[in-house]
Protein backbone atom coordinates (compact mmCIF):
# COMPACT_ATOMS: atom_id res chain seq x y z
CA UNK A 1 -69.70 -116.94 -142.11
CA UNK A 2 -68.84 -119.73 -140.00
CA UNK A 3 -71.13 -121.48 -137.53
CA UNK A 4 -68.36 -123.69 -135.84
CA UNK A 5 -68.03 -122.73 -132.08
CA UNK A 6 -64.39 -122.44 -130.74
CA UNK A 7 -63.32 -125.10 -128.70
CA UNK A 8 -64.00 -124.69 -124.64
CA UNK A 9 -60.64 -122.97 -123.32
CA UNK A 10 -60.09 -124.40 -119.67
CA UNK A 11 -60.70 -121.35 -117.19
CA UNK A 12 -57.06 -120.49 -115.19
CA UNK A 13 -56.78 -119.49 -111.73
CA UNK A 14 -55.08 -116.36 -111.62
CA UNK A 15 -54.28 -116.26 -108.09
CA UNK A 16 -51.15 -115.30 -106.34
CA UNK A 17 -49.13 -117.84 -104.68
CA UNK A 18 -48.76 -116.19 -100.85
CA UNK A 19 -45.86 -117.94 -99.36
CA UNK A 20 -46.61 -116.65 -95.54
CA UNK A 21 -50.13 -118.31 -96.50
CA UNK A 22 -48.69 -121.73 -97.25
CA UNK A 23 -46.32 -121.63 -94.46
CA UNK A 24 -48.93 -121.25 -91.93
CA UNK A 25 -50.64 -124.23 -93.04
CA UNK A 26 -48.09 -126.87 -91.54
CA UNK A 27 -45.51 -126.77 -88.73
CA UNK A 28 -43.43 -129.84 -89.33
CA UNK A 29 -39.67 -129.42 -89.14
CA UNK A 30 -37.58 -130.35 -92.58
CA UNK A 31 -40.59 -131.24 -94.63
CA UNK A 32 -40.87 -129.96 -97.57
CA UNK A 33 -43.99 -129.20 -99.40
CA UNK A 34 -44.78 -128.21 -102.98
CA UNK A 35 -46.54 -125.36 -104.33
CA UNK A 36 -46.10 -124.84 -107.25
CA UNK A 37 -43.90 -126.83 -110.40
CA UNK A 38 -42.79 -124.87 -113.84
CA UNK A 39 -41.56 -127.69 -116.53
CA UNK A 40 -39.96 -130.68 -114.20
CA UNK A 41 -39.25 -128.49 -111.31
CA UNK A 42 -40.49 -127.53 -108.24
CA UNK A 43 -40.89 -124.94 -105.67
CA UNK A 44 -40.68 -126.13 -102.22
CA UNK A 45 -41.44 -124.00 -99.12
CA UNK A 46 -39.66 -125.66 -96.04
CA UNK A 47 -40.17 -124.94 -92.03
CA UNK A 48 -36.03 -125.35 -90.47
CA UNK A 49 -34.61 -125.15 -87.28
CA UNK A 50 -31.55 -127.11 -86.04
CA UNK A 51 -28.91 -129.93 -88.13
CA UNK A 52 -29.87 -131.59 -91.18
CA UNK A 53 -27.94 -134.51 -92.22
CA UNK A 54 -24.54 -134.56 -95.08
CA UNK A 55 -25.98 -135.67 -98.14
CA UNK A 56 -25.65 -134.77 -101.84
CA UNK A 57 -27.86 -134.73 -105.14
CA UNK A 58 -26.25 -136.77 -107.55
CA UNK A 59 -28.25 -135.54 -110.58
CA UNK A 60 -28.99 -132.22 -110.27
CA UNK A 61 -28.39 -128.74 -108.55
CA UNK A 62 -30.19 -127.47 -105.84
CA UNK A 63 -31.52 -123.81 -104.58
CA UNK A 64 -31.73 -122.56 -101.60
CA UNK A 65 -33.97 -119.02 -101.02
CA UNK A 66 -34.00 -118.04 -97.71
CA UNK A 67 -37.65 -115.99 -96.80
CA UNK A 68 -37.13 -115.58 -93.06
CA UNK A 69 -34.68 -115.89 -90.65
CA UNK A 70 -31.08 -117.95 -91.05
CA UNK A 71 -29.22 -120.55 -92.89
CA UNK A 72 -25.89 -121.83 -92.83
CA UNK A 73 -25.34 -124.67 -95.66
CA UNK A 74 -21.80 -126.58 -94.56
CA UNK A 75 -19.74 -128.14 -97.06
CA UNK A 76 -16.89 -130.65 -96.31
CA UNK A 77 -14.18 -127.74 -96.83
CA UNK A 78 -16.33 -124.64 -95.91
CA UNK A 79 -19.95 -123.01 -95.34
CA UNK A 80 -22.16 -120.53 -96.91
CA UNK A 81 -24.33 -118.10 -94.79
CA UNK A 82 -27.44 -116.78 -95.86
CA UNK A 83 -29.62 -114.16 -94.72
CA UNK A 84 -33.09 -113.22 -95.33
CA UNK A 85 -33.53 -112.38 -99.37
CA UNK A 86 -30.52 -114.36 -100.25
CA UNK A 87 -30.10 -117.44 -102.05
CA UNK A 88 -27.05 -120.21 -103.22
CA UNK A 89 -27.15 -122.86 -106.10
CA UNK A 90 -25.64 -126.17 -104.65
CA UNK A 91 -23.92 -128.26 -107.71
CA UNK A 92 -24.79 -131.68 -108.52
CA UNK A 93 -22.74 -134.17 -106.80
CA UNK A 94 -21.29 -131.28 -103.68
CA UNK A 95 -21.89 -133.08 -99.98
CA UNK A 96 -23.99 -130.70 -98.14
CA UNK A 97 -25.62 -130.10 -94.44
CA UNK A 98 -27.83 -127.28 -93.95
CA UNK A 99 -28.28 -125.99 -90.43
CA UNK A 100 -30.57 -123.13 -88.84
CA UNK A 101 -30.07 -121.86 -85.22
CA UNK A 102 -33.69 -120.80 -85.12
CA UNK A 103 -36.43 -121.59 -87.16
CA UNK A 104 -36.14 -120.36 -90.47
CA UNK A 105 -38.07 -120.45 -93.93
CA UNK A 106 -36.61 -121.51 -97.28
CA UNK A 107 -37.79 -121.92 -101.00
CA UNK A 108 -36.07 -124.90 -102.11
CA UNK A 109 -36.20 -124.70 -105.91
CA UNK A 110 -35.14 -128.91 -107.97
CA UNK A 111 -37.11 -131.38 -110.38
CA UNK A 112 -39.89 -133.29 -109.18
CA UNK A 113 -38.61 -136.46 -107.79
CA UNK A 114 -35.70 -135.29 -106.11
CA UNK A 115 -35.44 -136.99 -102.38
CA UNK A 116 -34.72 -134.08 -99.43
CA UNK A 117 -32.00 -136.28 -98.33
CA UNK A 118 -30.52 -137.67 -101.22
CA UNK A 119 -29.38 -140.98 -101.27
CA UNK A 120 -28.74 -141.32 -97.51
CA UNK A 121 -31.74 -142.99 -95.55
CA UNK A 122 -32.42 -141.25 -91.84
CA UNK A 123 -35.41 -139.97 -89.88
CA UNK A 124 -34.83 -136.77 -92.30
CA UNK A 125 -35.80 -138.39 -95.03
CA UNK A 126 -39.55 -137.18 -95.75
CA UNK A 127 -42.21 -137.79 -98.74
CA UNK A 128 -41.80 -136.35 -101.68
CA UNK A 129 -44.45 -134.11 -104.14
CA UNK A 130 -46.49 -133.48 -100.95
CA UNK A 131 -48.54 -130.44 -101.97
CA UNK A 132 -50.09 -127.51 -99.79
């Protein structure tokens, strides 16, 4: 019989992640803010209303889940809509400008590291791996 005691297993947190929770904890416009990360990426909840700026991801793709309200992603010869419960996968390298008539709420799904607006500089540009 063997007297050796197991090693200590780290105790998990088993919680839900509540997205209308996390939203209500900031109000800033285009700021995205990390909750949770699986391998090198990220899940970003975002507050939107308004323009954003053109700008691509040279690197990698990008997601866009829409939780509440409206979001119209232009592209230099077109534009996606998106509703509530929808989503679109933006390909590495495609110029992009996402705009929302009224406020709405995305999950914004990339790897860690990835700038909001690419490599264009402009009062959109925001923090990165700021997490709520």
């Amino acid at each position: 019989m063997s007297t050796t005691a197991s090693p200590a297993v780290p105790s998990r947190d088993y919680k839900a992640i509540n997205f209308a929770e996390k939203l209500s904890l900031f109000s800033e416009q285009w700021s995205q803010r990390v909750i949770a990360e699986m391998n090198d990426y990220q899940f970003k909840l975002a507050k939107v209303e308004g323009d954003f700026i053109w700008h691509d991801h040279a690197d990698t793709d990008e997601v866009f889940i829409v939780l509440e309200g409206k979001l119209r992603i232009d592209f230099r010869d077109g534009a996606v809509h998106l509703g509530a419960g929808e989503m679109f996968v933006i390909p590495k390298g495609v110029e992009h400008k996402p705009y929302a008539e009224t406020e709405t709420r995305i999950l914004l799904v990339e790897p860690r590291g990835v700038i909001n607006t690419g490599n264009e500089e402009s009062d959109r540009t925001r923090q990165n791996d700021v997490w709520i």
